[in-house]
PDB file of N, CA and C in Angstrom:
ATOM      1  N   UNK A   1      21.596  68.700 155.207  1.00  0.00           N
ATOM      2  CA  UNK A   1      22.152  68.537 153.886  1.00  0.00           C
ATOM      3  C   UNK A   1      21.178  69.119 152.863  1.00  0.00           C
ATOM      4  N   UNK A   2      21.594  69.978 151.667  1.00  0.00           N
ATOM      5  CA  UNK A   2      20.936  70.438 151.114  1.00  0.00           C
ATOM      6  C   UNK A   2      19.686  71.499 151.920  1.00  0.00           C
ATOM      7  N   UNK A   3      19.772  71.616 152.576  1.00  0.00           N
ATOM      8  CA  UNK A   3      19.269  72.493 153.699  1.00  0.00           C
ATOM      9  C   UNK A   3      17.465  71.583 153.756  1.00  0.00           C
ATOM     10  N   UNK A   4      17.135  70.148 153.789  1.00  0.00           N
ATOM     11  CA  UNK A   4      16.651  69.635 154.317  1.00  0.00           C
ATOM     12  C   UNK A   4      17.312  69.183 155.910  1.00  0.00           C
ATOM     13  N   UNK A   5      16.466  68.725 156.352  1.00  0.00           N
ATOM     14  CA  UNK A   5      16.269  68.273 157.721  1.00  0.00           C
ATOM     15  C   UNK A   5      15.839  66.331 157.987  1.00  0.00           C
ATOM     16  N   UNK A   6      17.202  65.527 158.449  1.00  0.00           N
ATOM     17  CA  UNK A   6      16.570  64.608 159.023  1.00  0.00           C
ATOM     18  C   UNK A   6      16.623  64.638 160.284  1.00  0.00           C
ATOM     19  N   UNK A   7      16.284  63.304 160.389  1.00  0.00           N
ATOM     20  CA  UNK A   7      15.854  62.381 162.094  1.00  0.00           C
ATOM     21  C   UNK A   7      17.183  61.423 161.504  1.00  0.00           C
ATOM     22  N   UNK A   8      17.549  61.178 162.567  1.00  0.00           N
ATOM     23  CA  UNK A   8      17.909  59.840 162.925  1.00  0.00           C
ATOM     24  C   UNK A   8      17.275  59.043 163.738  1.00  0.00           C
ATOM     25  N   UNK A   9      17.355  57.593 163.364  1.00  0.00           N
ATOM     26  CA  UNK A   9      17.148  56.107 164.014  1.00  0.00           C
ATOM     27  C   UNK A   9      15.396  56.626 164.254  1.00  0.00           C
ATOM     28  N   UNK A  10      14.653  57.112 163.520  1.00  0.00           N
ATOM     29  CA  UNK A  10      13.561  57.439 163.531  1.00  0.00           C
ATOM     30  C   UNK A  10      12.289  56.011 163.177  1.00  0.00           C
ATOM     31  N   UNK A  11      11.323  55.905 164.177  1.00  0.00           N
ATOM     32  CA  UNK A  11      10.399  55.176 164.023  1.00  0.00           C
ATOM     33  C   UNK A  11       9.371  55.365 162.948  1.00  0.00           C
ATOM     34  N   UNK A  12       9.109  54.628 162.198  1.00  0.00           N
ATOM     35  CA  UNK A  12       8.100  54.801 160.751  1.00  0.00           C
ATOM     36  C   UNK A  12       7.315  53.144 160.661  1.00  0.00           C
ATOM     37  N   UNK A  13       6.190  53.201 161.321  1.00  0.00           N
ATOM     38  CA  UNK A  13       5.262  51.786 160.898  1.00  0.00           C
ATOM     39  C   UNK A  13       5.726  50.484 161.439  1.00  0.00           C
ATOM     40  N   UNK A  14       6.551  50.700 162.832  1.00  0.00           N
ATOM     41  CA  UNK A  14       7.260  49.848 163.506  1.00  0.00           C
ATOM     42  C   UNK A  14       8.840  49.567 162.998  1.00  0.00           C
ATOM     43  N   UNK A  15       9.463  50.184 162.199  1.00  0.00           N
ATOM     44  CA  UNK A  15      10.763  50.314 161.252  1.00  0.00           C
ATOM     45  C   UNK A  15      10.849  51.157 162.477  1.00  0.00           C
ATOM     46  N   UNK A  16      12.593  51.266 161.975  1.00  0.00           N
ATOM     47  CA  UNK A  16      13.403  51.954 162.584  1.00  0.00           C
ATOM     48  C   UNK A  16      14.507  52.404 161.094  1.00  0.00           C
ATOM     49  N   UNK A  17      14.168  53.252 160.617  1.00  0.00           N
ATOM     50  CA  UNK A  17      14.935  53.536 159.649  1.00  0.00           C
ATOM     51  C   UNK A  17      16.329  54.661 160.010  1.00  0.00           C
ATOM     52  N   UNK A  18      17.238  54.708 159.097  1.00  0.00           N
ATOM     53  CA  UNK A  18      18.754  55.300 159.749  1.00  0.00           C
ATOM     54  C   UNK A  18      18.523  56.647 159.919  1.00  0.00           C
ATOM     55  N   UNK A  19      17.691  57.205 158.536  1.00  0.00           N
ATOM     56  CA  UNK A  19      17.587  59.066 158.412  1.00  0.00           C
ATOM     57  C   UNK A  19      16.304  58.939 157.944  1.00  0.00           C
ATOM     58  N   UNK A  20      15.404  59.908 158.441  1.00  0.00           N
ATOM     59  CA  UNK A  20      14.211  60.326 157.933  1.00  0.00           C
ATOM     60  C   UNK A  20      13.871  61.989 157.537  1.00  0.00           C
ATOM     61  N   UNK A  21      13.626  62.513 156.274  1.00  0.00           N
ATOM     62  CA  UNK A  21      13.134  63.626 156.167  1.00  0.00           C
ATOM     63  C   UNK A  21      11.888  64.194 155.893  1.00  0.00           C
ATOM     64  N   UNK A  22      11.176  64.464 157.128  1.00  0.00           N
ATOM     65  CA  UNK A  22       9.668  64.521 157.363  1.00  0.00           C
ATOM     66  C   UNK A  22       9.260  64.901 156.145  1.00  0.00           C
ATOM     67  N   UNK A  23       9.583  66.659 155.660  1.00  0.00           N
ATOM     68  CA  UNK A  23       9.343  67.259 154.736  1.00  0.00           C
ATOM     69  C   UNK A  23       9.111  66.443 152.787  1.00  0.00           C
ATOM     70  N   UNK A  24       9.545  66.023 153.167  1.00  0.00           N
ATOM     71  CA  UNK A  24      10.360  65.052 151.636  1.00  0.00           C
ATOM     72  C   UNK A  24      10.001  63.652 151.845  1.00  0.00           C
ATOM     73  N   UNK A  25       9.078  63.427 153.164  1.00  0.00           N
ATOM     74  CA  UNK A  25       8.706  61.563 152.888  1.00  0.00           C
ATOM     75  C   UNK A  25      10.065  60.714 152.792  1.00  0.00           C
ATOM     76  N   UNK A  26      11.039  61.479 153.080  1.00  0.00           N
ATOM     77  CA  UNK A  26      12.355  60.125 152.329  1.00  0.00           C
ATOM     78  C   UNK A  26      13.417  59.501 153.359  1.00  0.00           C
ATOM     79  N   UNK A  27      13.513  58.775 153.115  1.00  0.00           N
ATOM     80  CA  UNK A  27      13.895  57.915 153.836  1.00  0.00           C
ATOM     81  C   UNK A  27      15.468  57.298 153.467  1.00  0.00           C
ATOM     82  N   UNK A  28      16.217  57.313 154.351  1.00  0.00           N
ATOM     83  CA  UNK A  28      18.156  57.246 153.584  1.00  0.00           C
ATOM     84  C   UNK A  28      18.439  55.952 154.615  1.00  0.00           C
ATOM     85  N   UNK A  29      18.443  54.511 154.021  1.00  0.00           N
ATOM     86  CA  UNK A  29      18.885  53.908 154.703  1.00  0.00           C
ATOM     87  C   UNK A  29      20.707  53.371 154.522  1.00  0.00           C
ATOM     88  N   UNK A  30      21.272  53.430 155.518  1.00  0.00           N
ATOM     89  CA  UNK A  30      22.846  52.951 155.054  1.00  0.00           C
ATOM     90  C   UNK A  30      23.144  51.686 155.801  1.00  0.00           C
ATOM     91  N   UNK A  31      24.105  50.946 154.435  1.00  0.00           N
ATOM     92  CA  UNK A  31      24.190  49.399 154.643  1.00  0.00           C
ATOM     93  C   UNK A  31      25.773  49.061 154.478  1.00  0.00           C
ATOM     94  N   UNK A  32      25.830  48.476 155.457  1.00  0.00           N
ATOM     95  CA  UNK A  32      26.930  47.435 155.781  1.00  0.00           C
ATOM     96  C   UNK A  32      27.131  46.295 155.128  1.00  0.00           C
ATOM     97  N   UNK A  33      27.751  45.600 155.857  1.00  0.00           N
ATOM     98  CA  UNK A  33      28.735  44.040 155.191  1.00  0.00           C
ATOM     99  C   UNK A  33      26.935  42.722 155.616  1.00  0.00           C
ATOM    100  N   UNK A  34      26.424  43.312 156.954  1.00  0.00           N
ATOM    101  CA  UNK A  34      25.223  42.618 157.547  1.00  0.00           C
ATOM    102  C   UNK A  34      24.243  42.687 156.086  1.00  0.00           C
ATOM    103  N   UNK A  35      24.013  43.941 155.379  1.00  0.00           N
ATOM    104  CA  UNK A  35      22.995  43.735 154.329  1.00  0.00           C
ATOM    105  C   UNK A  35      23.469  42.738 153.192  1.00  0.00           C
ATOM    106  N   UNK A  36      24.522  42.263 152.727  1.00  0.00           N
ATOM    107  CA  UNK A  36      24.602  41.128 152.291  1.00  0.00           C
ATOM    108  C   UNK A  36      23.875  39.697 152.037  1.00  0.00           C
ATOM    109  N   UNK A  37      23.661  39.363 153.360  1.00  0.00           N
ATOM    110  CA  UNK A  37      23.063  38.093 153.668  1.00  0.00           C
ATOM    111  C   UNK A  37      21.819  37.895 152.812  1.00  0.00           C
ATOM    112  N   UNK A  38      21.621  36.663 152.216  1.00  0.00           N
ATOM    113  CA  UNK A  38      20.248  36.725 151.514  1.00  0.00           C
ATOM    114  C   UNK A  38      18.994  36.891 152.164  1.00  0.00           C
ATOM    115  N   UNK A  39      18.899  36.451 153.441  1.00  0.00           N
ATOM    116  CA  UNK A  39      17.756  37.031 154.266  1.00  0.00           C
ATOM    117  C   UNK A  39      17.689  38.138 154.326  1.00  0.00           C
ATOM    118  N   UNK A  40      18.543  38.918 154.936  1.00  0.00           N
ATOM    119  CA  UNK A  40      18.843  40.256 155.147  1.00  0.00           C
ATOM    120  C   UNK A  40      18.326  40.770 153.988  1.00  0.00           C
ATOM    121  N   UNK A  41      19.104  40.824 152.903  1.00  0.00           N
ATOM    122  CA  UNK A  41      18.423  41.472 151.211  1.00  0.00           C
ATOM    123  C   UNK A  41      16.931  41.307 151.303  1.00  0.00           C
ATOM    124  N   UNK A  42      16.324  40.254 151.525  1.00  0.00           N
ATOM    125  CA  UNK A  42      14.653  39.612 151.565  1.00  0.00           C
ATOM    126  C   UNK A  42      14.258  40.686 152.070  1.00  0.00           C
ATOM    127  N   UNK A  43      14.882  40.717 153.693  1.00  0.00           N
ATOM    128  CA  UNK A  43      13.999  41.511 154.659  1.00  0.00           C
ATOM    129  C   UNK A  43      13.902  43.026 154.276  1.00  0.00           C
ATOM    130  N   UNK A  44      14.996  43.257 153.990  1.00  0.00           N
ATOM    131  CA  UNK A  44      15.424  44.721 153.597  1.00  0.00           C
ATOM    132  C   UNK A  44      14.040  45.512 152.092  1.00  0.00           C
ATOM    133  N   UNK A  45      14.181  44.656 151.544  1.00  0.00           N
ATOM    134  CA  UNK A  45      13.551  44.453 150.046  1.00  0.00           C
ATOM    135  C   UNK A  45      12.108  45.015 150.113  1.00  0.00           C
ATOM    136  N   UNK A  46      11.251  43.957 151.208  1.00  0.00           N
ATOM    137  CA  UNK A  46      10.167  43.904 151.909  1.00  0.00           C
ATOM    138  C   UNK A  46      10.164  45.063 152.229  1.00  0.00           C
ATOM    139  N   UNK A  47      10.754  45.586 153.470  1.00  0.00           N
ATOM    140  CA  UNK A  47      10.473  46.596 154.137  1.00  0.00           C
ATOM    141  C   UNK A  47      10.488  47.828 153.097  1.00  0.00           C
ATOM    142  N   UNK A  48      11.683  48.237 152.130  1.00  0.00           N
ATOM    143  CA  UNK A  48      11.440  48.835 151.516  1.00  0.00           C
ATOM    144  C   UNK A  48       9.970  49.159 150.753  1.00  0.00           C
ATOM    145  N   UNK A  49       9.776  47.766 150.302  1.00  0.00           N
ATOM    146  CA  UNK A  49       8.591  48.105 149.559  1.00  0.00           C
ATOM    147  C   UNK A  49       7.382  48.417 149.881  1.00  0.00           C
ATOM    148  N   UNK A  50       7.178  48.041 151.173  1.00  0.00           N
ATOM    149  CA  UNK A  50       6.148  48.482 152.353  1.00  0.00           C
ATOM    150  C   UNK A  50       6.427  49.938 152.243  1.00  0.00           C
ATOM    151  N   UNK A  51       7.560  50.625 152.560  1.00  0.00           N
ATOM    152  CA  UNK A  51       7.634  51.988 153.276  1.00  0.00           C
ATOM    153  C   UNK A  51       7.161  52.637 151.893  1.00  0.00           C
ATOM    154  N   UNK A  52       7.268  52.677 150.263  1.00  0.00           N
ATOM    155  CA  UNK A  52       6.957  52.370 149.508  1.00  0.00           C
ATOM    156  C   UNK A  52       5.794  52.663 149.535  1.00  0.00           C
ATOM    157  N   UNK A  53       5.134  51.927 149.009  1.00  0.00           N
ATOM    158  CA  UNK A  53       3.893  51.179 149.058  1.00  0.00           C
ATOM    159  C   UNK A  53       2.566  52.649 150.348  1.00  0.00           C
ATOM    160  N   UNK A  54       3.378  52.665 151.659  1.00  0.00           N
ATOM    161  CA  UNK A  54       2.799  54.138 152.236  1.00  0.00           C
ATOM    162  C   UNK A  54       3.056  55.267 151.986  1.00  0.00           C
ATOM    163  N   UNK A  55       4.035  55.815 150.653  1.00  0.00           N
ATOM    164  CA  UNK A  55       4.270  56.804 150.573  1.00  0.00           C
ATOM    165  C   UNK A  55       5.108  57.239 150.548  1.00  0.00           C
ATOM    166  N   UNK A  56       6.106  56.854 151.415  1.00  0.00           N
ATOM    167  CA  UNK A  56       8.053  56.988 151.609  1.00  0.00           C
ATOM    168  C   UNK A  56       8.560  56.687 150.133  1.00  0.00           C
ATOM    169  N   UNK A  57      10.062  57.701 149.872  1.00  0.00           N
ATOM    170  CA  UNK A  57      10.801  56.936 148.512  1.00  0.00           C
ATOM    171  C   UNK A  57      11.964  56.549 149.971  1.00  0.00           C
ATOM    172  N   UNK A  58      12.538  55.593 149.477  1.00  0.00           N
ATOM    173  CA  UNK A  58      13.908  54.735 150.194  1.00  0.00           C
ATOM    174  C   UNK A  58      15.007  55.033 149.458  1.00  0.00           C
ATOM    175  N   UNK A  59      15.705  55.511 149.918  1.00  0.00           N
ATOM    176  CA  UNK A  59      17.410  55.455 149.305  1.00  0.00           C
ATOM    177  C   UNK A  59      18.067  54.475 150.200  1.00  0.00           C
ATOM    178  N   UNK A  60      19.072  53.657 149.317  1.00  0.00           N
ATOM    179  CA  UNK A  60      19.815  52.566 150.328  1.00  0.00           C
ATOM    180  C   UNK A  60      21.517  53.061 149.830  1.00  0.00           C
ATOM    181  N   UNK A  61      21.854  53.355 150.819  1.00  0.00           N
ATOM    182  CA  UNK A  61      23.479  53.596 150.001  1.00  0.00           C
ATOM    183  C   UNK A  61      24.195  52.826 151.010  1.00  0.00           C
ATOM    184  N   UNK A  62      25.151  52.164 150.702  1.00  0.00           N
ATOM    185  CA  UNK A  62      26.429  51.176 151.069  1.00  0.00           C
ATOM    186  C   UNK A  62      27.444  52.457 151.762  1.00  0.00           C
ATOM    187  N   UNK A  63      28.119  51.933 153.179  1.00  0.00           N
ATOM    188  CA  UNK A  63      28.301  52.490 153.808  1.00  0.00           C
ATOM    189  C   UNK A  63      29.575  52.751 153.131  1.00  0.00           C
ATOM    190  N   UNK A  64      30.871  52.219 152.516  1.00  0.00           N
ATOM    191  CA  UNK A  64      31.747  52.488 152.037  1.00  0.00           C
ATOM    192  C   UNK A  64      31.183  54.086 150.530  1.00  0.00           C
ATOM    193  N   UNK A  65      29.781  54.221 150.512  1.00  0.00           N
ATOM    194  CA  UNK A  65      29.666  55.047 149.046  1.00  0.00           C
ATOM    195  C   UNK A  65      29.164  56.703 149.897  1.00  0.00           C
ATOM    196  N   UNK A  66      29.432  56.492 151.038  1.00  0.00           N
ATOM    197  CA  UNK A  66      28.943  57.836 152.326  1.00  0.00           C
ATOM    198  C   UNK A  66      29.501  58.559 151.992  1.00  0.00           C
ATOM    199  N   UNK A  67      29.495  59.767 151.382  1.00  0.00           N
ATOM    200  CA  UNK A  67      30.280  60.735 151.041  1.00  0.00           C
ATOM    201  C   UNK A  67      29.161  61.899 150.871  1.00  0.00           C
ATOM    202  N   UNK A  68      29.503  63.135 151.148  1.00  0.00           N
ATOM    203  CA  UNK A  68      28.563  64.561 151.507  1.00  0.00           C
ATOM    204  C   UNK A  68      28.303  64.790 149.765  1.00  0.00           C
ATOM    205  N   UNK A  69      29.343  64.502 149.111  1.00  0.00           N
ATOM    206  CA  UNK A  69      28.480  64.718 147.390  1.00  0.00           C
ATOM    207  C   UNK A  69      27.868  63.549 147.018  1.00  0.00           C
ATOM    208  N   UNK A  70      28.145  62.262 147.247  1.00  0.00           N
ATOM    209  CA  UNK A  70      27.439  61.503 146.630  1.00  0.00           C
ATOM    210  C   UNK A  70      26.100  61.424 147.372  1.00  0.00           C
ATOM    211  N   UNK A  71      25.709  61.474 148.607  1.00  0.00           N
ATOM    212  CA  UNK A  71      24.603  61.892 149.155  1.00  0.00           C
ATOM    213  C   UNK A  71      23.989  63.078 148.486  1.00  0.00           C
ATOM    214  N   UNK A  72      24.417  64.729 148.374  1.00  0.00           N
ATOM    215  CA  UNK A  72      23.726  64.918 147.470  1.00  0.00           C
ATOM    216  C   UNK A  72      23.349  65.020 146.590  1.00  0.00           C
ATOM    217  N   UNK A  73      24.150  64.567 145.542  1.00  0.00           N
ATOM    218  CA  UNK A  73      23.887  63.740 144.537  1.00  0.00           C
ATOM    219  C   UNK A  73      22.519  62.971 143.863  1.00  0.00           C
ATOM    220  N   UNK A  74      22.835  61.842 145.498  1.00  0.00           N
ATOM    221  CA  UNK A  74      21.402  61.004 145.289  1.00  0.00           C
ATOM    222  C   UNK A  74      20.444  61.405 145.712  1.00  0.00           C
ATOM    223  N   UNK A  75      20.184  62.590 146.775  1.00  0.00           N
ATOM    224  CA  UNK A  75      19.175  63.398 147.047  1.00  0.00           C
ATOM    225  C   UNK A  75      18.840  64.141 145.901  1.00  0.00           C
ATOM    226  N   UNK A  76      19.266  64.801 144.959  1.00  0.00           N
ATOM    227  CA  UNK A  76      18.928  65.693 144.114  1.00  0.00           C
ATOM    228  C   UNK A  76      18.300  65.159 142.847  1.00  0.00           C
ATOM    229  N   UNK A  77      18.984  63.829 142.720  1.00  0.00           N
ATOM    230  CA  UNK A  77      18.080  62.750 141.810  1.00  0.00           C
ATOM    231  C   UNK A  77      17.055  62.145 142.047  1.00  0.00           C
ATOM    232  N   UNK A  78      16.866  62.105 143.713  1.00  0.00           N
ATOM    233  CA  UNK A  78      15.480  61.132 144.170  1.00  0.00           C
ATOM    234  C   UNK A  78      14.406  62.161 144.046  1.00  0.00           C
ATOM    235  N   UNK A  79      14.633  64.029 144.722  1.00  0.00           N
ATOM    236  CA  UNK A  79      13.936  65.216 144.543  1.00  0.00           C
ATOM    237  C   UNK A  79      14.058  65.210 143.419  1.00  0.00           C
ATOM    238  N   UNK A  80      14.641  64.740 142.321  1.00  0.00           N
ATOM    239  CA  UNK A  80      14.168  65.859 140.857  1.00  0.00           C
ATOM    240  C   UNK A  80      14.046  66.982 141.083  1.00  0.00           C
ATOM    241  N   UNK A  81      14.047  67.630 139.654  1.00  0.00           N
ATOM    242  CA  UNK A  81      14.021  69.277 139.548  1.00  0.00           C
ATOM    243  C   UNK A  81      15.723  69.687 139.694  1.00  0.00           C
ATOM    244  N   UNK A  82      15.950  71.111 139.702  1.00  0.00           N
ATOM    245  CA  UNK A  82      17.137  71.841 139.479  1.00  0.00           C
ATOM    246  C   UNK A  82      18.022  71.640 141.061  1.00  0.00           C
ATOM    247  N   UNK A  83      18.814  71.837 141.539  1.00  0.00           N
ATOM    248  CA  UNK A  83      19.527  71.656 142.901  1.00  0.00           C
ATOM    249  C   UNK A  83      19.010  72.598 143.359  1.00  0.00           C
ATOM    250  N   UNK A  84      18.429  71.919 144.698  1.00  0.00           N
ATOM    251  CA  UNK A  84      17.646  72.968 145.652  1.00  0.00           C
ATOM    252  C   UNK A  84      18.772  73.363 146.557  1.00  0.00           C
ATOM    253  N   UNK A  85      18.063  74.687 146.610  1.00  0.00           N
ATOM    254  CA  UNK A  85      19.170  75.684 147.068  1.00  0.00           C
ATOM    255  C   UNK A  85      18.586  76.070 149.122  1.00  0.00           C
ATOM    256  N   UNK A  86      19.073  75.829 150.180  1.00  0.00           N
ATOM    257  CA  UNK A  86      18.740  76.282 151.051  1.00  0.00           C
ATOM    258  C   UNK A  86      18.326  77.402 151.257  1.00  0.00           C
ATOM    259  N   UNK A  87      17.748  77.845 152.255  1.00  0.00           N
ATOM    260  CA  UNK A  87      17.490  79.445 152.573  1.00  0.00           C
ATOM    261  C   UNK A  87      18.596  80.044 153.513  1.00  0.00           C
ATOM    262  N   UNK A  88      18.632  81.375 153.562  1.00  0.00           N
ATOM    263  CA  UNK A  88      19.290  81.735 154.127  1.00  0.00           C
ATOM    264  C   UNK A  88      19.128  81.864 155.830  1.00  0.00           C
ATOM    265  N   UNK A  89      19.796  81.665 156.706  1.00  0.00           N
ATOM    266  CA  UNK A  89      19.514  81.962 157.967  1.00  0.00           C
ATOM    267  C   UNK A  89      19.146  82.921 158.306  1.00  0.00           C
ATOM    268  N   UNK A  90      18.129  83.029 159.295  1.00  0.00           N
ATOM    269  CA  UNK A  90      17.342  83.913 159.740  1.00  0.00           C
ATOM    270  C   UNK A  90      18.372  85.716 160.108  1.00  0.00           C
ATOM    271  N   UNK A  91      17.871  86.791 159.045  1.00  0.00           N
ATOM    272  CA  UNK A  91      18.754  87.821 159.880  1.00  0.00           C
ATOM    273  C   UNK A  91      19.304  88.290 158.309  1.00  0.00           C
ATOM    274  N   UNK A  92      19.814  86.900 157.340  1.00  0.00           N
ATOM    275  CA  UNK A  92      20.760  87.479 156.022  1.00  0.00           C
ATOM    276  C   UNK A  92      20.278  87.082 155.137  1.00  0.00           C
ATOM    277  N   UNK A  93      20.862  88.039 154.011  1.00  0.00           N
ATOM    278  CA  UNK A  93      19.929  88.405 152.446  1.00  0.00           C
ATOM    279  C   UNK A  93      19.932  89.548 152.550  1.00  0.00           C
ATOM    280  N   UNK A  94      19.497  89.904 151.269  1.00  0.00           N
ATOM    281  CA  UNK A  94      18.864  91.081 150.887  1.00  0.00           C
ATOM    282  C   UNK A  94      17.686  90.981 151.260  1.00  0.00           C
ATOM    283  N   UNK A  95      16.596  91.768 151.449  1.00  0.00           N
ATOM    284  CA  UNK A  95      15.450  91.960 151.669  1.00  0.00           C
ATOM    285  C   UNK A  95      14.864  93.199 150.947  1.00  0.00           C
ATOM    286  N   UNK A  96      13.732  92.832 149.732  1.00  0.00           N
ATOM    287  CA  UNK A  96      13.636  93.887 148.625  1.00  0.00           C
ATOM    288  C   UNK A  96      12.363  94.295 148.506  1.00  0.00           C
TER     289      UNK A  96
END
């Protein structure tokens, strides 16, 4: 997306977070009806602020708000700056 690169179900500091993008430190977690629970929120909260706290930014988006623009969307707001534009695949472009 946005011609970054995640992981899935990727290990980070004993976490298991949903998407990870090495490049970008960031971290996309998506939540269900389970993140509700007030523990759950606690735990969630925590961990965030830990991953945080080492360096990671956390995005949490609600699984009903999954959509390819509103993802980048919130990628392009968490990166700041103008909409990053991918590169082209190896082979096309101009070359000057």
């Amino acid at each position: 997306m946005l011609g970054l690169k995640f992981r899935r179900q990727h290990a980070l500091h004993g976490f298991i977070v949903d998407f990870y993008c090495l490049s970008e430190r960031l971290v996309v977690e998506l939540e269900g009806d389970v993140h509700d629970a007030s523990d759950q929120q606690d735990y969630d909260a925590a961990r965030a602020a830990f991953l945080e706290a080492t360096g990671y930014r956390v995005i949490r988006v609600r699984n009903c708000d999954v959509t390819r623009g509103h993802l980048e969307e919130l990628l392009q707001e968490t990166l700041g700056g103008p909409p990053f534009v991918p590169p082209l695949p190896k082979g096309e472009g101009v070359r000057g």
